[in-house]
N, C-alpha and C. Protein backbone atom coordinates (compact mmCIF):
# COMPACT_ATOMS: atom_id res chain seq x y z
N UNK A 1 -22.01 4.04 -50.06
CA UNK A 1 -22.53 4.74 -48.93
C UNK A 1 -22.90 6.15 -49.33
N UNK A 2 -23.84 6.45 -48.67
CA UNK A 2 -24.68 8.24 -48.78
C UNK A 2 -23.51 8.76 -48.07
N UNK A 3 -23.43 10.30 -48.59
CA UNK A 3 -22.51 11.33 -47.94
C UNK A 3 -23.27 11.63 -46.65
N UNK A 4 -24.97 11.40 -46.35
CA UNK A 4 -25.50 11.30 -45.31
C UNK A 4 -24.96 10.48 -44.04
N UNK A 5 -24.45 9.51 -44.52
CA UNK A 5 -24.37 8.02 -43.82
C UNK A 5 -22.90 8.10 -43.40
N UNK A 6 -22.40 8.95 -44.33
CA UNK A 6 -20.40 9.01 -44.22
C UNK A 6 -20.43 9.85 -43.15
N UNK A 7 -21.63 11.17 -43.10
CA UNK A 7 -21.38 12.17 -41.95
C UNK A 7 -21.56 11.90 -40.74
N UNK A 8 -22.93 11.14 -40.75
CA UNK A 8 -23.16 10.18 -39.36
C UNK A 8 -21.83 9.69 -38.89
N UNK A 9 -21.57 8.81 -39.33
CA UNK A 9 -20.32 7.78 -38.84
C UNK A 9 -19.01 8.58 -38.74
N UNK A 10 -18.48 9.84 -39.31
CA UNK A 10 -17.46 10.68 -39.06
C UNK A 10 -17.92 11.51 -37.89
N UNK A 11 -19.36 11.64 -37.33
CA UNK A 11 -19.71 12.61 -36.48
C UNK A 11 -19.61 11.80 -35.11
N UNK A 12 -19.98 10.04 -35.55
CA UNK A 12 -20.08 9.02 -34.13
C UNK A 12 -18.30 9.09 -33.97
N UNK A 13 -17.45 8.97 -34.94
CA UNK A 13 -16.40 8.67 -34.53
C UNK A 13 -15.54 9.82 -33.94
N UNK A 14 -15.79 10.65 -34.03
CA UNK A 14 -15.19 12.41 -33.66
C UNK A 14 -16.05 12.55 -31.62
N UNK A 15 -17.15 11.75 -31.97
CA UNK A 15 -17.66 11.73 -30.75
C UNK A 15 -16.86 10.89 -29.71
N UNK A 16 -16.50 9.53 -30.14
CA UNK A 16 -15.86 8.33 -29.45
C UNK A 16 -14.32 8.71 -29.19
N UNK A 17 -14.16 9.82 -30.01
CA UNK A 17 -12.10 10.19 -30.09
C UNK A 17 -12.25 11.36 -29.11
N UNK A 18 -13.24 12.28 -29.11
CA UNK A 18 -13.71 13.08 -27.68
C UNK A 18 -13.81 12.62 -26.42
N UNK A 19 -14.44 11.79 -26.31
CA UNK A 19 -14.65 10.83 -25.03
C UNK A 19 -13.26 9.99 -24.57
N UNK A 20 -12.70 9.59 -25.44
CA UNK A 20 -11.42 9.00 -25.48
C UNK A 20 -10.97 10.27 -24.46
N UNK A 21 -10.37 11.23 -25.39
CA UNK A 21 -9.39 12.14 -24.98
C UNK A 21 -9.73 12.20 -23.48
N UNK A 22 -11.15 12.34 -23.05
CA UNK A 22 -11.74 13.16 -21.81
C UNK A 22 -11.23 12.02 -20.64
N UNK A 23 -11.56 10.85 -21.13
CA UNK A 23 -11.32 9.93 -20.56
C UNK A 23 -9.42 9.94 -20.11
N UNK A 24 -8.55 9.92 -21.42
CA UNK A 24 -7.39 9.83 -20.91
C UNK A 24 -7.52 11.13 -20.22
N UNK A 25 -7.40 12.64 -19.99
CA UNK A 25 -7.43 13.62 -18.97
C UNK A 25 -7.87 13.30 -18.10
N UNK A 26 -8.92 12.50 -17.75
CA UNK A 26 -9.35 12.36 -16.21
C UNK A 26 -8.25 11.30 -15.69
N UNK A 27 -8.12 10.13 -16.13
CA UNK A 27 -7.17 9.05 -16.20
C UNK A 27 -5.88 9.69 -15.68
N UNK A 28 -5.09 10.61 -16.49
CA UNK A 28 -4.16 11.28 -16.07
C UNK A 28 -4.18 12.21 -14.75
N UNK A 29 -5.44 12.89 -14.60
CA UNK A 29 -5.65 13.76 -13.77
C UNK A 29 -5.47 13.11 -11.94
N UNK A 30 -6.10 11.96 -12.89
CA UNK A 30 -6.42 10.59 -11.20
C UNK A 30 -5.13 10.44 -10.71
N UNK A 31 -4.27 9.83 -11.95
CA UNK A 31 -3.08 9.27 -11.62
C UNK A 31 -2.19 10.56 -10.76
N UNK A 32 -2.45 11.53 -11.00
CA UNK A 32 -1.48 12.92 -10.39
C UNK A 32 -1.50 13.12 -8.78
N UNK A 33 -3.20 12.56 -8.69
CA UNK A 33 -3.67 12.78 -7.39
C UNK A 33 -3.31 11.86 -6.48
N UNK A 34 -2.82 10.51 -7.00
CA UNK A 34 -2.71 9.00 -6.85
C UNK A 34 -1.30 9.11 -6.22
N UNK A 35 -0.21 9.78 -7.34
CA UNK A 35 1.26 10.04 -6.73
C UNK A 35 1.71 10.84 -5.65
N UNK A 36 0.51 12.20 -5.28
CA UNK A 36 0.98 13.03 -4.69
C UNK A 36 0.28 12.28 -3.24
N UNK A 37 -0.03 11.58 -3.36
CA UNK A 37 -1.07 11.06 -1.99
C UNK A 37 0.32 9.89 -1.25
N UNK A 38 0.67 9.57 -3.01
CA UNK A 38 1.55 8.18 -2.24
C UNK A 38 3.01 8.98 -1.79
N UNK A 39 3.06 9.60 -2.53
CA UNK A 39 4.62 10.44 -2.09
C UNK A 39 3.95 11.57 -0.08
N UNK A 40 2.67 11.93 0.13
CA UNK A 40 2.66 12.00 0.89
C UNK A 40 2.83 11.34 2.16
N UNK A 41 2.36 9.18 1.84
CA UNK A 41 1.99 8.68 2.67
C UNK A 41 3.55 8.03 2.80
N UNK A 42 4.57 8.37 1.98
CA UNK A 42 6.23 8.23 2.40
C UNK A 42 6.64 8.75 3.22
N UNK A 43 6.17 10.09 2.81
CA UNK A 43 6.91 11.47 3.95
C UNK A 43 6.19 10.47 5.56
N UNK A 44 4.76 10.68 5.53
CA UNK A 44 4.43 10.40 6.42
C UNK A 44 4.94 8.92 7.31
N UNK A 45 5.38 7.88 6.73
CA UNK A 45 5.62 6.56 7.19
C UNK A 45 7.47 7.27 7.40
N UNK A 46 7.84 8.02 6.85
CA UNK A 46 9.48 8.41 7.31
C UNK A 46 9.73 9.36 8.62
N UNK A 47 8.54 9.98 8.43
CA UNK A 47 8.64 11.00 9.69
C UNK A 47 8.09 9.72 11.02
N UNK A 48 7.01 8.91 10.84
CA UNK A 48 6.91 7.97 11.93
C UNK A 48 8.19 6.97 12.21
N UNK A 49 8.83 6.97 11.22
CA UNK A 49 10.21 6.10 11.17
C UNK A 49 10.79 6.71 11.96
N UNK A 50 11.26 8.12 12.09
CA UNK A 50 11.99 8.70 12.45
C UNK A 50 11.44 9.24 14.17
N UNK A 51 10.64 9.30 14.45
CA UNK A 51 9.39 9.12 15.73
C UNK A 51 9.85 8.40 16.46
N UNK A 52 10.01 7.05 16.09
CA UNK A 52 9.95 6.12 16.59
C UNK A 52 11.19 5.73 17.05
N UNK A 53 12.38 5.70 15.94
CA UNK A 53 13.66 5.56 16.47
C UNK A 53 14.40 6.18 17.55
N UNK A 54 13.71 7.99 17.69
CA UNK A 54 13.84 9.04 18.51
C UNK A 54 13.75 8.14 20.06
N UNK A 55 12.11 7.94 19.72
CA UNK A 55 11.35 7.25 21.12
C UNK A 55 12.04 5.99 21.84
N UNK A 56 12.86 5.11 20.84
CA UNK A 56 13.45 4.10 21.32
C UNK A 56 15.16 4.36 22.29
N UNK A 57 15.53 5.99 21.47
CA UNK A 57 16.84 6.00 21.93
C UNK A 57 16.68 6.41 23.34
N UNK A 58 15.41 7.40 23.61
CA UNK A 58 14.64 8.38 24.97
C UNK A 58 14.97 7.25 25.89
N UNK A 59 14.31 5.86 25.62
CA UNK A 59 13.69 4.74 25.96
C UNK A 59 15.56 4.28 26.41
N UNK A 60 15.80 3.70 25.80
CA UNK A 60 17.50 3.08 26.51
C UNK A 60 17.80 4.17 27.35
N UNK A 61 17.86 5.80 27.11
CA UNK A 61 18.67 6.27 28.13
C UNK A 61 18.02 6.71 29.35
N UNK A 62 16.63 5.99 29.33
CA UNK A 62 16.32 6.13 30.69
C UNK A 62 16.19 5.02 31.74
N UNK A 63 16.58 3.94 30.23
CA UNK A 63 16.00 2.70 30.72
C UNK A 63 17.90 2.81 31.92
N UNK A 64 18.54 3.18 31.16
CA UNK A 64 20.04 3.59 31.58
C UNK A 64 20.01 4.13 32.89
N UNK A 65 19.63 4.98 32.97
CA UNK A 65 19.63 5.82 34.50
C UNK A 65 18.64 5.05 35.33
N UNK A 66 17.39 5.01 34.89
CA UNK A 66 16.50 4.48 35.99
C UNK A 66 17.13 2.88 36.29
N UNK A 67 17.47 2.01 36.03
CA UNK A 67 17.36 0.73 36.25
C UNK A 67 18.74 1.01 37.50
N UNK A 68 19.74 1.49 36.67
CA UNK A 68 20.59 1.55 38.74
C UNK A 68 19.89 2.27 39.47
N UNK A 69 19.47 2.98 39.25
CA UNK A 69 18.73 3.46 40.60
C UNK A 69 17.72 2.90 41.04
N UNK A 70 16.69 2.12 40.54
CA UNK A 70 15.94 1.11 40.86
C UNK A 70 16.87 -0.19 41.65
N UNK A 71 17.89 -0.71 41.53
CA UNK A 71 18.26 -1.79 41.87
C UNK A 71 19.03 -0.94 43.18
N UNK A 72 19.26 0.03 43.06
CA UNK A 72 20.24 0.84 44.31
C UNK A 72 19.19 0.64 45.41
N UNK A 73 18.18 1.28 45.13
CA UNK A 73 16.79 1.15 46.09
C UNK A 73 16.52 -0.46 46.64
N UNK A 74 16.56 -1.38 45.67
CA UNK A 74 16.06 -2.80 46.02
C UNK A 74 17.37 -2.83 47.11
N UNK A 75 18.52 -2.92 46.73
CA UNK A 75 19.54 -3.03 48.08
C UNK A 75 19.85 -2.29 48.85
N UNK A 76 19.25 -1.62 48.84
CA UNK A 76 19.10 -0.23 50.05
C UNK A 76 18.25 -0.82 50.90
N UNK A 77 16.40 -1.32 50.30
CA UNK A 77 16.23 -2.08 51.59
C UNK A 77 16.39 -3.10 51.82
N UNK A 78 16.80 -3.69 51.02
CA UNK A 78 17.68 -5.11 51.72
C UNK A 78 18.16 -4.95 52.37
N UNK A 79 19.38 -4.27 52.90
CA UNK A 79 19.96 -3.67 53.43
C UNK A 79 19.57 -3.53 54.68
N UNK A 80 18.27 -2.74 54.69
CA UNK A 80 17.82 -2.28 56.04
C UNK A 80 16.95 -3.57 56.71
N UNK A 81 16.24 -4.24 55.64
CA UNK A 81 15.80 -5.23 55.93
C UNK A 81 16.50 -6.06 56.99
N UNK A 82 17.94 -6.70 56.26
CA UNK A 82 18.53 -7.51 57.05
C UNK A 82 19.29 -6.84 58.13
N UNK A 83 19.58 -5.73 58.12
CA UNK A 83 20.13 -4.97 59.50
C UNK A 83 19.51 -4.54 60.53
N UNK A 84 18.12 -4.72 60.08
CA UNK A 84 17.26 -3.85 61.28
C UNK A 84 16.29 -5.36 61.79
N UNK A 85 16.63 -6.33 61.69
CA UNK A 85 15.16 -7.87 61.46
C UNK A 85 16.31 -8.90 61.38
């Protein structure tokens, strides 16, 4: 081989180990953006976790108070119903 022909092919391969590198930095760069998105969409699915459980306990202790007093009312006019008819 020509020292012409050796430089070519040391200059294509210095080119392909460049591109490499650029390639793994972007690769890496992606992946950074990839974790911080998924570690966001945790926070986010824990804080709705936590939303939600809130909303369910709201939910029994009213379901708690309102339901006797709803049924106090149903026999209240029953009550009047059958006393006054």
């Amino acid at each position: 081989m020509s020292d012409e022909l050796q430089r070519e092919q040391l200059e294509v391969l210095r080119e392909i180990r460049d591109r490499q590198r650029e390639a793994v930095e972007l690769l890496k760069s992606q992946r950074a953006l990839v974790e911080e998105q998924l570690r966001r969409s945790r926070d986010s699915v824990q804080e709705s976790i936590g939303l939600q459980k809130a909303a369910l306990a709201r939910q029994r202790q009213v379901t708690m108070v309102a339901l006797p007093g709803i049924l106090a009312c149903i026999l209240a006019i029953g009550y009047l119903i059958w006393r006054y008819f």
